[in-house]
N, C-alpha and C. Protein backbone atom coordinates (compact mmCIF):
# COMPACT_ATOMS: atom_id res chain seq x y z
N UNK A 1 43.62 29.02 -23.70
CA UNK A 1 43.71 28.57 -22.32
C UNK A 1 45.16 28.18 -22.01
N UNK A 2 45.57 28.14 -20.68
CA UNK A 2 46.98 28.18 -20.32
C UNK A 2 46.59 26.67 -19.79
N UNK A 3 48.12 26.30 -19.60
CA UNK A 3 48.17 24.35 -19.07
C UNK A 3 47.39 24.73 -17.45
N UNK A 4 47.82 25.55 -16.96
CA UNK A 4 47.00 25.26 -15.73
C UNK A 4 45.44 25.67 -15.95
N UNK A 5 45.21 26.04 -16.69
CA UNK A 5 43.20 26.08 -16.85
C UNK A 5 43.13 24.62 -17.34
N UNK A 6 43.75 24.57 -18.10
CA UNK A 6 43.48 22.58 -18.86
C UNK A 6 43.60 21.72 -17.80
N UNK A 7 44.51 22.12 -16.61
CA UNK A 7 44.30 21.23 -15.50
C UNK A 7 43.47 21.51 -14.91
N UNK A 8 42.99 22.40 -14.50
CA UNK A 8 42.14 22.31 -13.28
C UNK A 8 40.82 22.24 -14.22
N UNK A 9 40.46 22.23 -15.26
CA UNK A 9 39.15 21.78 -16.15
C UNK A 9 39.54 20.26 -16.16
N UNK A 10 41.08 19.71 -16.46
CA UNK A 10 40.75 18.11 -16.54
C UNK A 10 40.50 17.76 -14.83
N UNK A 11 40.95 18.13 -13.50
CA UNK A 11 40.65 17.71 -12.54
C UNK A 11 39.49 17.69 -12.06
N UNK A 12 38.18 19.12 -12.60
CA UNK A 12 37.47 18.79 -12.03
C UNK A 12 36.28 18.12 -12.73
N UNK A 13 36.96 17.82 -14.28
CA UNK A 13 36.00 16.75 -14.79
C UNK A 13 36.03 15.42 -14.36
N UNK A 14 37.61 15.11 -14.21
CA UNK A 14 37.74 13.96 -12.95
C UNK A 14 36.58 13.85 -11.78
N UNK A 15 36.68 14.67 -11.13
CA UNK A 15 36.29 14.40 -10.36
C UNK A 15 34.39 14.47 -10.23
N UNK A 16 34.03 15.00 -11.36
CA UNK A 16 32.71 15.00 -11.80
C UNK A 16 32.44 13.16 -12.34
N UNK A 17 33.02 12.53 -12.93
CA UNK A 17 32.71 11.57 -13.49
C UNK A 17 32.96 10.49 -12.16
N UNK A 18 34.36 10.72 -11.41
CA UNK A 18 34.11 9.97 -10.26
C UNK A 18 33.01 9.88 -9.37
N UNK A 19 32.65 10.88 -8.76
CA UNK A 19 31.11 11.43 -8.58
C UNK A 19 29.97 10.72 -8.99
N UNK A 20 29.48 10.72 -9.98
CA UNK A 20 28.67 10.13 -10.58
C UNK A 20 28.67 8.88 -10.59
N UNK A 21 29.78 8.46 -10.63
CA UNK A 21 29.93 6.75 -10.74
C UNK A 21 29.70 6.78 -9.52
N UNK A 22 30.38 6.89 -8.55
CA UNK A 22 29.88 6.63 -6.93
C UNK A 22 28.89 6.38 -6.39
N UNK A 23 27.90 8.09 -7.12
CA UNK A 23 26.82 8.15 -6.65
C UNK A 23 25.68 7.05 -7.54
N UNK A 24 25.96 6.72 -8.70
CA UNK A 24 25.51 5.44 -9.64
C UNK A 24 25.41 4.36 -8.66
N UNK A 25 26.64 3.80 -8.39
CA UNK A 25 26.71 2.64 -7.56
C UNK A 25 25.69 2.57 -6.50
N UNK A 26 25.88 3.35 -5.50
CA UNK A 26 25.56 3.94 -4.66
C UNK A 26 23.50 3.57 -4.67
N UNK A 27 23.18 4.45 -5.54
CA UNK A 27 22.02 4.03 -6.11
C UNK A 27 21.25 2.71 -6.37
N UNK A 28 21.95 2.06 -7.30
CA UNK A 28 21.53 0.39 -7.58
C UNK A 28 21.53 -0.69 -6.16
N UNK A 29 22.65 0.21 -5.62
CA UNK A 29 22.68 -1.15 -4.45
C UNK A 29 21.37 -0.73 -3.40
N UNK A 30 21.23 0.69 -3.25
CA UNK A 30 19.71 1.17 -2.53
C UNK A 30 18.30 0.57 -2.97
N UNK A 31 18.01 0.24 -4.74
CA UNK A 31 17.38 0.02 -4.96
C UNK A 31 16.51 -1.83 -4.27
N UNK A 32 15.54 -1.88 -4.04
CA UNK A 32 14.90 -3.39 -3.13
C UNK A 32 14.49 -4.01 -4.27
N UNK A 33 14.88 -5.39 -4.31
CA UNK A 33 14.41 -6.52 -5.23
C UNK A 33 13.33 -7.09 -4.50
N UNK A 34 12.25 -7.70 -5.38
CA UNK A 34 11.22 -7.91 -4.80
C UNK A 34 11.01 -9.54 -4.97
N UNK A 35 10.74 -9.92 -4.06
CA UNK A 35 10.58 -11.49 -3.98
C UNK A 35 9.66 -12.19 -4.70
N UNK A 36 10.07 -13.19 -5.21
CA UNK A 36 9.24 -14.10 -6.10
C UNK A 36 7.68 -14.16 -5.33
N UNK A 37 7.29 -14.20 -4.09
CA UNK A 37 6.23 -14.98 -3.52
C UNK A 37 5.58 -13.51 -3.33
N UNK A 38 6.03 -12.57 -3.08
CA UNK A 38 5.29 -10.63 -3.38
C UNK A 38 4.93 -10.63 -5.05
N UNK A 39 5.98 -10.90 -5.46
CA UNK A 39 5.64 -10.96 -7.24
C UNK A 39 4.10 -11.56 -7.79
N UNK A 40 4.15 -13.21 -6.54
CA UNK A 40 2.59 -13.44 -7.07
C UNK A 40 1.75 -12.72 -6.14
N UNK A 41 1.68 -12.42 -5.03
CA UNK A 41 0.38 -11.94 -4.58
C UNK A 41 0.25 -10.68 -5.28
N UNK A 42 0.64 -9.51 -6.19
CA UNK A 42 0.58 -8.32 -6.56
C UNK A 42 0.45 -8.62 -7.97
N UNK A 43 -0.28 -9.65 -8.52
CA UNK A 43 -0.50 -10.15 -9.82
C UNK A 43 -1.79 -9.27 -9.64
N UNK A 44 -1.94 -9.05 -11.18
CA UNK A 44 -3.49 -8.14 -11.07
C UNK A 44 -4.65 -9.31 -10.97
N UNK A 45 -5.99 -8.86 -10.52
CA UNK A 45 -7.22 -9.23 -10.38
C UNK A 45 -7.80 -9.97 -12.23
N UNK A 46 -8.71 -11.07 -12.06
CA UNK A 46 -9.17 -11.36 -13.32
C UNK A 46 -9.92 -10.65 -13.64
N UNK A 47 -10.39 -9.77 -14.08
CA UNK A 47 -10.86 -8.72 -14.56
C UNK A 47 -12.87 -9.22 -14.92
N UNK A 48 -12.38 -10.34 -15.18
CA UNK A 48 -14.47 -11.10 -15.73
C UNK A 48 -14.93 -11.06 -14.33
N UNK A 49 -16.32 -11.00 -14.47
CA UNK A 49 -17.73 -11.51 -13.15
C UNK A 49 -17.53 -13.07 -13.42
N UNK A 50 -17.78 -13.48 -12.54
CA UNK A 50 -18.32 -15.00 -12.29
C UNK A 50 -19.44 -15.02 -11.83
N UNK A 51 -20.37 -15.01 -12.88
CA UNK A 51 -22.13 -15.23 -12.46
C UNK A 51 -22.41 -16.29 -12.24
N UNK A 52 -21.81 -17.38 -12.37
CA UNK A 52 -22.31 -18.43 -11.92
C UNK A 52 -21.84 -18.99 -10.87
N UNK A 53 -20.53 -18.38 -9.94
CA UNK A 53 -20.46 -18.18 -9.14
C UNK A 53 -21.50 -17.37 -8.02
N UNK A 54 -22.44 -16.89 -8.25
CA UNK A 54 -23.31 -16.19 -7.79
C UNK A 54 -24.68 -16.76 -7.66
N UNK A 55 -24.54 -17.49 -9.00
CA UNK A 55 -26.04 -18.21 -8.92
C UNK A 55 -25.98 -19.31 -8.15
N UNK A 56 -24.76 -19.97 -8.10
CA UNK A 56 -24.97 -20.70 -7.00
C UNK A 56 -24.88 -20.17 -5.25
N UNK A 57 -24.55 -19.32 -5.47
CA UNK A 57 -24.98 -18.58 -4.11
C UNK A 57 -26.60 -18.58 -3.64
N UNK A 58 -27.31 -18.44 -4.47
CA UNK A 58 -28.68 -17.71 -4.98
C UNK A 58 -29.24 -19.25 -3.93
């Protein structure tokens, strides 16, 4: 390879890695944090019956 192929392979790896980082950044800050008080209502369900919850229905 001649110095100008080594450049224009190092420029446009430059500019591939700049790229990416950008578009990285770019990304994380898009991503939504979710609020402590969403965090609890989207807690899963207790999974047991409460029959005696029921029998006193009865």
């Amino acid at each position: 390879m001649t110095k100008k192929e080594w450049l224009i392979a190092a420029i446009l790896t430059f500019i591939t890695v700049c790229a990416w980082v950008i578009f990285d950044i770019i990304h994380k800050q898009s991503q939504v944090e979710i609020s402590p008080e969403v965090e609890q209502l989207i807690e899963p369900i207790n999974a047991e019956f409460n029959l005696k919850g029921l029998e006193k229905i009865r």
